[in-house]
Protein backbone atom coordinates (compact mmCIF):
# COMPACT_ATOMS: atom_id res chain seq x y z
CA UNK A 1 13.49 1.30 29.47
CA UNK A 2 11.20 3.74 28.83
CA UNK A 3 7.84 2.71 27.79
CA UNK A 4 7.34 4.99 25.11
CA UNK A 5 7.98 4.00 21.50
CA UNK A 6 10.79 5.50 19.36
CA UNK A 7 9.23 7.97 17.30
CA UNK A 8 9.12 7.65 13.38
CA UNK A 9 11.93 8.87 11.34
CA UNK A 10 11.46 12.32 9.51
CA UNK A 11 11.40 10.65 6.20
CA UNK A 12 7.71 8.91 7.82
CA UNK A 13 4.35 10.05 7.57
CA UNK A 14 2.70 10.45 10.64
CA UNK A 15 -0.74 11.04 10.38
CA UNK A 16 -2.78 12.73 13.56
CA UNK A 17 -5.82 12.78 14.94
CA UNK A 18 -8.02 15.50 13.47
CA UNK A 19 -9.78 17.75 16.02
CA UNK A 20 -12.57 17.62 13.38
CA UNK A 21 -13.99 14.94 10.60
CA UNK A 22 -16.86 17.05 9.49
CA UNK A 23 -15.50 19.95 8.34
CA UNK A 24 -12.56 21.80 6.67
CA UNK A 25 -12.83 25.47 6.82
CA UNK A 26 -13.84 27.12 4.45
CA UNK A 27 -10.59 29.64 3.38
CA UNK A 28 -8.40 26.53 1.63
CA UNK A 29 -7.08 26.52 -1.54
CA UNK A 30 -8.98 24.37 -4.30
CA UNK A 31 -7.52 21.56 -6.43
CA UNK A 32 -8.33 21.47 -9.70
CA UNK A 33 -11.82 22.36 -8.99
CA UNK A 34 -12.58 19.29 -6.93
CA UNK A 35 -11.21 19.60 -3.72
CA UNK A 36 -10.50 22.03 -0.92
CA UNK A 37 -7.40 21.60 1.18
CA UNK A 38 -7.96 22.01 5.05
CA UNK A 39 -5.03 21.46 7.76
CA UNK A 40 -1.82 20.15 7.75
CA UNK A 41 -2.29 16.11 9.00
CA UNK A 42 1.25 15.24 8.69
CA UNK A 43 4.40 15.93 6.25
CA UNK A 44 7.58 13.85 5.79
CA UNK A 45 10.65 14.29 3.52
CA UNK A 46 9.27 13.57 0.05
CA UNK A 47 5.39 14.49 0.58
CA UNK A 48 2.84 16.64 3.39
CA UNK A 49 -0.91 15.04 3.54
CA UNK A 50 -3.65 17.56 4.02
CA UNK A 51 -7.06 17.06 5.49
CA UNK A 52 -9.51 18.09 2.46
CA UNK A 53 -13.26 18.10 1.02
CA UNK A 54 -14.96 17.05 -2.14
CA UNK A 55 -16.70 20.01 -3.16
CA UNK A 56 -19.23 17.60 -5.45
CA UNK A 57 -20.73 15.57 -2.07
CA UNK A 58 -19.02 17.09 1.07
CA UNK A 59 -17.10 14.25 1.45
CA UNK A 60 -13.78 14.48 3.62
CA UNK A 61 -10.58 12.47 2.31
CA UNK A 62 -6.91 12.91 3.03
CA UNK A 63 -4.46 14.24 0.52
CA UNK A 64 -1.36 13.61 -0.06
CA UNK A 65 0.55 15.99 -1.80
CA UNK A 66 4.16 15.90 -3.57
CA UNK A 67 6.04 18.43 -5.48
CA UNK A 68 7.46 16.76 -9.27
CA UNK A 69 10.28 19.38 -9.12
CA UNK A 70 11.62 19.70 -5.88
CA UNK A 71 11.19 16.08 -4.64
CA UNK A 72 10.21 13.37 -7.27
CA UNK A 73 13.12 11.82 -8.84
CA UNK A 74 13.44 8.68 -10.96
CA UNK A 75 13.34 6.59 -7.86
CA UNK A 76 10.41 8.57 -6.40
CA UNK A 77 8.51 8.06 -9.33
CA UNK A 78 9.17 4.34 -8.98
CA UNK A 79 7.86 4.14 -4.95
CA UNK A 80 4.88 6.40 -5.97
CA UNK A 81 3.99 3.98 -8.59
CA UNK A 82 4.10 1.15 -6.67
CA UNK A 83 2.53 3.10 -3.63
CA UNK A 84 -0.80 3.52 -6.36
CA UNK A 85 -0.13 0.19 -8.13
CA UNK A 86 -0.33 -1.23 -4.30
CA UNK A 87 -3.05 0.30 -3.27
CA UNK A 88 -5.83 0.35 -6.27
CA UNK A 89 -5.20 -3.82 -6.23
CA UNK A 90 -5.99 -4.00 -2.45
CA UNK A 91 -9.44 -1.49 -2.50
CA UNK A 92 -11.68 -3.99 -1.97
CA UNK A 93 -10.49 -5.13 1.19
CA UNK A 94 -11.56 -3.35 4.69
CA UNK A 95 -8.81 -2.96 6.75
CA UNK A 96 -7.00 -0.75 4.21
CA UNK A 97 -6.87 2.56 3.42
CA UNK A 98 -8.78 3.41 0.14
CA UNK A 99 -6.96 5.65 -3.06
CA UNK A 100 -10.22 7.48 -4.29
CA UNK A 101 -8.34 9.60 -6.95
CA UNK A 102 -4.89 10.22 -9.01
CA UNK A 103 -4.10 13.92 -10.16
CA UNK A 104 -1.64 15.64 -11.20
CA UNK A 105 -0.16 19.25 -12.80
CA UNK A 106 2.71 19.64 -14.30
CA UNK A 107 4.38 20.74 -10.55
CA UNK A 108 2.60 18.53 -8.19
CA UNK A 109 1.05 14.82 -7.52
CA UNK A 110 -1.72 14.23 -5.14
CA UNK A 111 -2.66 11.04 -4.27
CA UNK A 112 -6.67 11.44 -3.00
CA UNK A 113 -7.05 8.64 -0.35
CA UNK A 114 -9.90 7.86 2.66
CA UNK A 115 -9.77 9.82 5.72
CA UNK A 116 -8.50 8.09 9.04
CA UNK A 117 -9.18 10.50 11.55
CA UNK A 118 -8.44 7.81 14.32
CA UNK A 119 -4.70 8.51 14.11
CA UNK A 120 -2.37 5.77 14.19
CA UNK A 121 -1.53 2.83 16.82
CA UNK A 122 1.90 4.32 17.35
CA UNK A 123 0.30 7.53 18.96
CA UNK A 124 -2.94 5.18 20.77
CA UNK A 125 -0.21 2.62 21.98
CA UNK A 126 1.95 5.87 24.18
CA UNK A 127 -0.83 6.79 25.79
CA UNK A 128 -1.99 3.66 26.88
CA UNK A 129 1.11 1.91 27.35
CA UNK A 130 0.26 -1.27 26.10
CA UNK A 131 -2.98 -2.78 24.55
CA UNK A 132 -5.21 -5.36 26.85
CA UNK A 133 -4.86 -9.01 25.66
CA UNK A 134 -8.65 -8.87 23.90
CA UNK A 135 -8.05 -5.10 21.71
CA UNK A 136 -4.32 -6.36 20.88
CA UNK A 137 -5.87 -9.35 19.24
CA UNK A 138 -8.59 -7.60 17.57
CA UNK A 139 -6.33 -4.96 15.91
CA UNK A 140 -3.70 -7.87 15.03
CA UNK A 141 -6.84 -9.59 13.62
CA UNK A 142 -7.71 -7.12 11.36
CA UNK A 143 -4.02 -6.48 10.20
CA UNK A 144 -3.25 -10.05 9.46
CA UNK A 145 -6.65 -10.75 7.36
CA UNK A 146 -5.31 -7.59 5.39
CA UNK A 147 -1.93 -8.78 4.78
CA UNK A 148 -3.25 -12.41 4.12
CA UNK A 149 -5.29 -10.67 1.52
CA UNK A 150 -1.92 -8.34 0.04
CA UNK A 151 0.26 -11.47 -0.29
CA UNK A 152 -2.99 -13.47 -2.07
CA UNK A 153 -2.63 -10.41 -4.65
CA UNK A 154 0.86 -10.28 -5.24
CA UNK A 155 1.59 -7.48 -2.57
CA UNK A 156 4.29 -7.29 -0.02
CA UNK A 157 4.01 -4.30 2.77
CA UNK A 158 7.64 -4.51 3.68
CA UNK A 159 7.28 -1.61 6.27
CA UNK A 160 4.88 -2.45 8.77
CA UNK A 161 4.94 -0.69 12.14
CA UNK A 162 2.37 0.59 14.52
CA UNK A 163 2.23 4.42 12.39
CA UNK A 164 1.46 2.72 9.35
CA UNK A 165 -1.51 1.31 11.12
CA UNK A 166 -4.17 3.83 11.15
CA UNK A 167 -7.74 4.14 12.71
CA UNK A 168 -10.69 4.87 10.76
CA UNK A 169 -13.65 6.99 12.63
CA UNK A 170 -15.32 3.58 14.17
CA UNK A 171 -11.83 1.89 15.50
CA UNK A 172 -11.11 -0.42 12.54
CA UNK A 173 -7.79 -1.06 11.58
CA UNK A 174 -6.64 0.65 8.24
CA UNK A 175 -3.03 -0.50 6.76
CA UNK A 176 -1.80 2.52 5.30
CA UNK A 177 2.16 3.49 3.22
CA UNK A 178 2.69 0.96 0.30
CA UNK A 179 5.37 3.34 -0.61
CA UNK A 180 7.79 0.36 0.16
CA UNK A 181 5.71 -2.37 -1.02
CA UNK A 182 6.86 -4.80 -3.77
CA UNK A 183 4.48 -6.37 -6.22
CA UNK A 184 4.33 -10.02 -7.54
CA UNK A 185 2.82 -11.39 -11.02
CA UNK A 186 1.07 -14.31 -10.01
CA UNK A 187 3.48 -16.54 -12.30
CA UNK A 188 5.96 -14.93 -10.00
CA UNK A 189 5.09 -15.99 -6.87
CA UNK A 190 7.70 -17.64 -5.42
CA UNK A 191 9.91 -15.10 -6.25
CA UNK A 192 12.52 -13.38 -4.45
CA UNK A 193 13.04 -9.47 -3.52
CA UNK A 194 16.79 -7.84 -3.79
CA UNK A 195 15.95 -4.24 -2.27
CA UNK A 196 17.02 -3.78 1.15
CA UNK A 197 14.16 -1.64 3.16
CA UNK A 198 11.92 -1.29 6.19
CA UNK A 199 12.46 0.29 10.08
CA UNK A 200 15.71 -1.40 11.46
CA UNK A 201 13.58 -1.96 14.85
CA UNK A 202 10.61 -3.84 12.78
CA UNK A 203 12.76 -5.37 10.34
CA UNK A 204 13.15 -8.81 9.54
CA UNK A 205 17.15 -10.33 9.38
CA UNK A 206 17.16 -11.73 6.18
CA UNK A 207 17.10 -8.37 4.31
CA UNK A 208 20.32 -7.27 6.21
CA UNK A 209 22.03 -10.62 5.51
CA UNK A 210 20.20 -12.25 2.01
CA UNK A 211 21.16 -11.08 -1.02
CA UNK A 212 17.34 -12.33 -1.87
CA UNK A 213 14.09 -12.66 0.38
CA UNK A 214 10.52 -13.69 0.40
CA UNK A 215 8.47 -10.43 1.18
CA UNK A 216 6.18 -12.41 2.41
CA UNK A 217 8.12 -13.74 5.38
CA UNK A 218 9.57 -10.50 6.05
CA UNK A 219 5.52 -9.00 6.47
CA UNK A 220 5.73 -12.04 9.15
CA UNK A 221 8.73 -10.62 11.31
CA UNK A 222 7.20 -7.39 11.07
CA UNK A 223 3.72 -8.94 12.83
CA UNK A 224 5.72 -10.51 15.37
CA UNK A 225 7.46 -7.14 16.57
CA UNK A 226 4.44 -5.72 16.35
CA UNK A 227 2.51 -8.04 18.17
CA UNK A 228 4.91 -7.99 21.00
CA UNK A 229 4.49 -3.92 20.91
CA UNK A 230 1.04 -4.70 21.39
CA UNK A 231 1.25 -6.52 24.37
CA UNK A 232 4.27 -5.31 26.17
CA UNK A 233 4.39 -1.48 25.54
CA UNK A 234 7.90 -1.99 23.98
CA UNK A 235 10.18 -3.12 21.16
CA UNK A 236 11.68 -6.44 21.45
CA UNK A 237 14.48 -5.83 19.93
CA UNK A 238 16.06 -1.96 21.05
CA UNK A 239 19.70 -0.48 20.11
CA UNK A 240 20.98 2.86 18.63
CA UNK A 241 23.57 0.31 17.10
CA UNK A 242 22.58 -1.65 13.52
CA UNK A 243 25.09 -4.37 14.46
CA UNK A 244 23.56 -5.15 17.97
CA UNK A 245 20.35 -5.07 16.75
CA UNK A 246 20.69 -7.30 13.99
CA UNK A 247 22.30 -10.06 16.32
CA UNK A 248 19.96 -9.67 18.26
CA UNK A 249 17.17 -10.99 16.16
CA UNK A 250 19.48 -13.94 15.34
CA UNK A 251 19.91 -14.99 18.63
CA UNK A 252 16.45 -13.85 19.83
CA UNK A 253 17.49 -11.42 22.59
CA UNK A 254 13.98 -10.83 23.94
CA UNK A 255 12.24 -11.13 27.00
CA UNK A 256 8.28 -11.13 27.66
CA UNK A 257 6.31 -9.24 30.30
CA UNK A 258 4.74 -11.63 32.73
CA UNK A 259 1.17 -10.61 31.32
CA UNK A 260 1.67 -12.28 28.07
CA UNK A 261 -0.01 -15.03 27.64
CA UNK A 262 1.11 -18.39 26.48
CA UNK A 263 -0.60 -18.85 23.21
CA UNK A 264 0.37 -15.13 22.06
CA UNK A 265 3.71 -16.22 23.01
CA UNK A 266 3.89 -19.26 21.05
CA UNK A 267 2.62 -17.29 18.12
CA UNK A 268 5.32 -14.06 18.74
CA UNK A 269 7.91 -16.53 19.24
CA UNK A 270 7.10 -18.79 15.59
CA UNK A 271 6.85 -15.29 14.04
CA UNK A 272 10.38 -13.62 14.97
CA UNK A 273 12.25 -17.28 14.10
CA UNK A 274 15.49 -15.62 12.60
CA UNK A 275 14.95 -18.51 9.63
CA UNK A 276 12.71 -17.96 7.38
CA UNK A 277 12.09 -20.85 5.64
CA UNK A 278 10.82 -22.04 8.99
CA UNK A 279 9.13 -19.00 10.50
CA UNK A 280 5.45 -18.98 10.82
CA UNK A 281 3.69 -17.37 7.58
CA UNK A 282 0.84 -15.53 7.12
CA UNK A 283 -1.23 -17.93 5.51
CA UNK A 284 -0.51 -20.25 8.34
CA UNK A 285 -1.23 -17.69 10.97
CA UNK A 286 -4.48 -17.65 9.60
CA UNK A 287 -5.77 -21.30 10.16
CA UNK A 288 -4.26 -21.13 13.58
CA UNK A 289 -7.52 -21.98 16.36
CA UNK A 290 -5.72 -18.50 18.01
CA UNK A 291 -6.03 -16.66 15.28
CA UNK A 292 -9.74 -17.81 14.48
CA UNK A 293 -11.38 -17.29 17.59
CA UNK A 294 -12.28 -13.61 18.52
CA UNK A 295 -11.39 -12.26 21.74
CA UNK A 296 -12.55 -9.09 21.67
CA UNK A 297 -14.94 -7.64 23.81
CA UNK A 298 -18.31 -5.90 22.77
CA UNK A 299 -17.87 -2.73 24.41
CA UNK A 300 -14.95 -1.84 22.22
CA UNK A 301 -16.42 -2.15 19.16
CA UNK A 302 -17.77 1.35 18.42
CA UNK A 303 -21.48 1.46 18.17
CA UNK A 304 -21.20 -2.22 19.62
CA UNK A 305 -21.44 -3.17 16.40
CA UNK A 306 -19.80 -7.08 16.06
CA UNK A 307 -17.38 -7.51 13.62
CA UNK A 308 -17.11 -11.32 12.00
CA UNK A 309 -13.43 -11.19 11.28
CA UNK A 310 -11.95 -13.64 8.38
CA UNK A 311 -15.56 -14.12 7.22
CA UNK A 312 -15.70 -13.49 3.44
CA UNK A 313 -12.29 -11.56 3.52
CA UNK A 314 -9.84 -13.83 1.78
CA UNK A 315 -12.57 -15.23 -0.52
CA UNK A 316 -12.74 -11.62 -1.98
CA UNK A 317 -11.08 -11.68 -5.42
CA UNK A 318 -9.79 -8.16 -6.82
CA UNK A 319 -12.35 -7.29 -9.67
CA UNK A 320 -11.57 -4.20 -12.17
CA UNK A 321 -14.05 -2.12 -13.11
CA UNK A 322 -15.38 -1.75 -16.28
CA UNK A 323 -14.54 1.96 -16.65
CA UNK A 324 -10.60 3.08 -15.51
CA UNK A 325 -9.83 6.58 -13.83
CA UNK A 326 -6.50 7.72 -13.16
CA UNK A 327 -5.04 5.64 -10.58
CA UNK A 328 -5.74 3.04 -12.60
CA UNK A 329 -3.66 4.57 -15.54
CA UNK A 330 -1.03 5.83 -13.14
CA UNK A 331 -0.18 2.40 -11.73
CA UNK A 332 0.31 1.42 -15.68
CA UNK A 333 2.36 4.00 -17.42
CA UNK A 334 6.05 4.64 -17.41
CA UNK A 335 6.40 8.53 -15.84
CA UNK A 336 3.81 10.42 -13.52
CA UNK A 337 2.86 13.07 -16.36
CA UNK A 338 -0.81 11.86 -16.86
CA UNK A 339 -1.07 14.23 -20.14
CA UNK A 340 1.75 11.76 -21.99
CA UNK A 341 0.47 8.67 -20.63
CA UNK A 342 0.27 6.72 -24.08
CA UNK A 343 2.97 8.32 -25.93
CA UNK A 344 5.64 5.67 -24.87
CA UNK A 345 5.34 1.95 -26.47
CA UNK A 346 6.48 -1.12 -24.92
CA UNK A 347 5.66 -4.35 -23.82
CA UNK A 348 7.08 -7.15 -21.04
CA UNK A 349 6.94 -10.98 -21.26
CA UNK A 350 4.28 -10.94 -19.97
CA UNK A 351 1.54 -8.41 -21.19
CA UNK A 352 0.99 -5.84 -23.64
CA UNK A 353 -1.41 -2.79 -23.71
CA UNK A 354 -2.45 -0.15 -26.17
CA UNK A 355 -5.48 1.94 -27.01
CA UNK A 356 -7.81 2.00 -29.57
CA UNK A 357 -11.12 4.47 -30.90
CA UNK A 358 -12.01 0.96 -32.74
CA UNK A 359 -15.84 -0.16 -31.09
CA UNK A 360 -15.29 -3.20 -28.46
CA UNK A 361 -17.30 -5.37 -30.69
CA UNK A 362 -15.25 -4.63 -33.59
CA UNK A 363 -11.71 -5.32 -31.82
CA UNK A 364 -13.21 -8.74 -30.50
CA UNK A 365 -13.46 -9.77 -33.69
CA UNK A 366 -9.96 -8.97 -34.68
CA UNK A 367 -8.66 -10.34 -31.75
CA UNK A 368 -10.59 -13.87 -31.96
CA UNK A 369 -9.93 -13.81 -35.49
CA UNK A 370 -5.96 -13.43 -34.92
CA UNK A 371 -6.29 -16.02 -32.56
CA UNK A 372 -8.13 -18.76 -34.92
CA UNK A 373 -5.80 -17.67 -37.81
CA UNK A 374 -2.76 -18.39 -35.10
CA UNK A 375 -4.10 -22.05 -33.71
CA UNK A 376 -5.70 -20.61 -30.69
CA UNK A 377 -8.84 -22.27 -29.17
CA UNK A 378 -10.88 -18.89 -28.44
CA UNK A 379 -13.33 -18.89 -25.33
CA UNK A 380 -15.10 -16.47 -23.65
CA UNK A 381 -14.15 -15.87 -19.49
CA UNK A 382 -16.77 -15.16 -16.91
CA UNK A 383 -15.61 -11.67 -16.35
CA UNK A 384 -16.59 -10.97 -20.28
CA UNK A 385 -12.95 -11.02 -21.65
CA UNK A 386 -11.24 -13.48 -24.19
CA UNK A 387 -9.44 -16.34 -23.65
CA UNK A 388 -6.99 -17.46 -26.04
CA UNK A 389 -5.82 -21.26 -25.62
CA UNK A 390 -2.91 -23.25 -26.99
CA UNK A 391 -1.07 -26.10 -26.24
CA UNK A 392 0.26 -24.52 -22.23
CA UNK A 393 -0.23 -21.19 -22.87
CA UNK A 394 -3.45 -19.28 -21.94
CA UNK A 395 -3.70 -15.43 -22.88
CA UNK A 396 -6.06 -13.41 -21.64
CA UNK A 397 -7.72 -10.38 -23.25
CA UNK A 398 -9.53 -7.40 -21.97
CA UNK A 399 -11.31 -4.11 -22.59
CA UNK A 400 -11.82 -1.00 -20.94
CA UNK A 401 -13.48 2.33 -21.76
CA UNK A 402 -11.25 5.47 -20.58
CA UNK A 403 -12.73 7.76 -22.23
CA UNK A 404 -15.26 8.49 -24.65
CA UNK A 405 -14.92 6.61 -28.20
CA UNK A 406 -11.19 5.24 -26.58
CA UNK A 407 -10.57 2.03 -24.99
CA UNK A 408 -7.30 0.42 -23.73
CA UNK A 409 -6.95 -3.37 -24.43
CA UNK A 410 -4.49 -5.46 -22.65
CA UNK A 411 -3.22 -8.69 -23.58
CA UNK A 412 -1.76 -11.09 -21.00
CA UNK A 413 -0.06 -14.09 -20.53
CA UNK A 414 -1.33 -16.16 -17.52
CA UNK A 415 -0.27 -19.35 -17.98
CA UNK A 416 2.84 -20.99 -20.00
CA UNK A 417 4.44 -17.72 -20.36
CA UNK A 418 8.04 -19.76 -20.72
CA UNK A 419 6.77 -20.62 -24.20
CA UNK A 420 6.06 -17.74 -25.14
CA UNK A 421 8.25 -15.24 -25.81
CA UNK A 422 9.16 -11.73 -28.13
CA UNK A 423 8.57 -13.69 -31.51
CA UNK A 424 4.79 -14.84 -30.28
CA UNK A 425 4.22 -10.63 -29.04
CA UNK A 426 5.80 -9.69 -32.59
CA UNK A 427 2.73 -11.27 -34.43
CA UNK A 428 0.37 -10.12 -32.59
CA UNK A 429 1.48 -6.84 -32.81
CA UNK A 430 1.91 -7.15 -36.32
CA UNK A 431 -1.89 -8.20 -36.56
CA UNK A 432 -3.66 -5.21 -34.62
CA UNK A 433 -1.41 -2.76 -35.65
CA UNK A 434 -4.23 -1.38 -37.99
CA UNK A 435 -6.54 -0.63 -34.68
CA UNK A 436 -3.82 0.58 -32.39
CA UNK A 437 -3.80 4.57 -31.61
CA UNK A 438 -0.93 3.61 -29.20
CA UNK A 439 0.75 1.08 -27.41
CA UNK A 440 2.39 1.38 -24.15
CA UNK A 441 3.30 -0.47 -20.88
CA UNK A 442 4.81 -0.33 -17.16
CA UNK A 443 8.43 -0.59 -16.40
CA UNK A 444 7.68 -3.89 -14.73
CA UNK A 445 8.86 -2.22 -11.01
């Protein structure tokens, strides 16, 4: 077999190491008055990412640019949602790649996101080979403490392969393309996914033969495959035919090099079980004594700078800030036209937003007032929002400035929202309707 990879489909983004991270010429057109593009990095069939500058601090970032008319339909505008929604939850974490900005015109969406000018593993993996036993486990480190921290907030990858894993300019790991990812309410955790997606070669067999799966689990096939790239140079699991392939994961048609080592074995083999109510998860990767103990050696850490993996990663809890920008709006609203984002109104079960030029003080009042007049207990949470408690069900209220003299307020249900239901929104909305400049809502994709 040969011992180079497949390479990704045209409908990928394949992102390549730029021959320079300080600079982007100086003859590229300007965005909005904020950036300037430099090279082409990479295109694929719905979008082309640009290398580009911040003209306020210098800074280089990646771009990634999409045309509303010729390519972004309703389902694009569903995956580009997510892809933000995705990505803005999972900022604080290290070992993935950072959305800086949202913009848009009324042709074209860029999505302003950190520079990896280390390529991806894909591209690092053919022209070594394979990976040593010590740098295999330090990038598969890195990617499981990142995807232990995407399922803790409600985020399934779903596409996970070697080219989504990109390099940052000191070696670390950077998870990149939530265009496929799937996102979770926390009441909805044990929930089940419907949509059938992925890479055939990294994909797990439940999505070809479920009618519903745990995203979760499938993230966990995906590690195992790519583990085994790692350390062997090749796929495990390697046909032009869907059919073959997919019996092949059930009856686990692979074979490891003699290099491999028995614990990485162990760990591959619990990872691509064809069952997944009995394959290894992610969360139980994690408190594996493999898993914990780091391998790698000193001299590949750039600037030999020692990295204490799984310290104070999963403890990190995503934190909003007190001000929003427009990825934060994006991931909210119903369409990708940032000019109309509170023109449509609508709520779920399970939260409701709208915006108001009412002072915060002012609208705590109303809302705590509502809330006594309604049998709530009210309390005040540790992040400085409103808790309103009664009998099961807890809602939760906060407030953000987005712009001068207008906030947004959102209203959610976080515990006992089986109790409460369109009657329980109905008076609420009935009782701030005299603040409200607008309401709207996601889609709930």
């Amino acid at each position: 077999m040969d011992e180079k990879l497949p390479t990704p489909p045209s409908s990928a983004i394949k992102i390549r190491r730029t021959t320079s991270s300080n600079s982007v010429g100086g003859s590229g057109p300007t965005i909005l008055g904020k950036y300037q593009l430099g090279h082409l990095l990479g295109r694929g069939s719905f979008a082309k990412v640009y290398h580009a500058r911040r003209l306020e601090d210098g800074t280089n970032v990646a771009i990634k640019v999409m045309d509303k008319n010729t390519t972004v339909d309703a389902t694009m505008e569903r995956l580009i949602i997510r892809e933000v929604s995705s990505m803005h939850r999972l900022k604080d974490h290290p070992n993935m790649i950072k959305l800086y900005e949202v913009m848009a015109t009324k042709s074209k969406i860029y999505l302003v996101m950190e520079l990896a000018p280390g390529g991806d593993l894909l591209s690092k993996l053919n022209r070594r080979g394979r990976f040593s036993y010590s740098t295999a486990r330090f990038y598969f480190h890195q990617l499981i403490s990142a995807l232990h921290f995407c399922h803790q907030n409600g985020v399934a990858h779903r596409d996970l392969k070697p080219q989504n894993l990109l390099l940052d300019g000191e070696g670390r790991l950077k998870v990149s393309d939530f265009g496929f990812s799937a996102l979770h309410d926390e009441q909805l955790s044990n929930s089940l996914l419907q949509t059938a997606c992925g890479t055939p070669a990294y994909m797990a067999p439940e999505i070809v033969y479920k009618k519903e799966y745990d995203g979760s689990k499938v993230d966990a096939f995906s590690c195992g495959v790519i583990l085994f790239v790692f350390l062997t140079g090749k796929l495990p699991f390697d046909d032009s035919s869907y059919t073959k392939l997919h019996w092949a994961k059930h009856r686990r048609e692979y074979q490891f090099s003699d290099w491999v080592q028995k614990p990485a074995r162990n760990i591959i083999n619990r990872l691509l079980d064809p069952n997944p109510s009995t394959r290894l998860s992610i969360e139980e990767l994690t408190e594996l004594s493999w898993f914990k103990r780091s391998a790698m050696k000193a001299e590949e850490l750039n600037h030999h700078q020692q990295l204490q993996f799984g310290q104070g990663i999963f403890e990190k809890e995503y934190k909003r800030s007190g001000r929003l920008n427009a990825f934060d709006l994006i991931s909210m609203s119903y369409g990708l036209n940032l000019s109309g984002l509170f023109e449509a109104r609508s709520h779920n079960k399970k939260e409701l937003r709208f915006t108001t030029s009412v002072q915060v003080g002012s609208v705590e009042e109303k809302v705590m007032k509502l809330g006594k007049e309604e049998g709530y207990r009210v309390e005040r949470t540790k992040g400085g929002g409103i808790g309103l408690v009664k009998g099961r069900v807890v809602l939760l209220v906060e407030i953000w400035e987005i712009a001068a003299n207008l906030w947004l307020v959102e209203i959610k249900v976080v515990d006992g929202g089986q109790e409460f239901g369109e009657t329980q929104w109905e008076v609420i909305e009935v009782g701030l309707k005299d603040i409200v400049v607008s309401w709207y809502n996601d889609d709930g994709c």
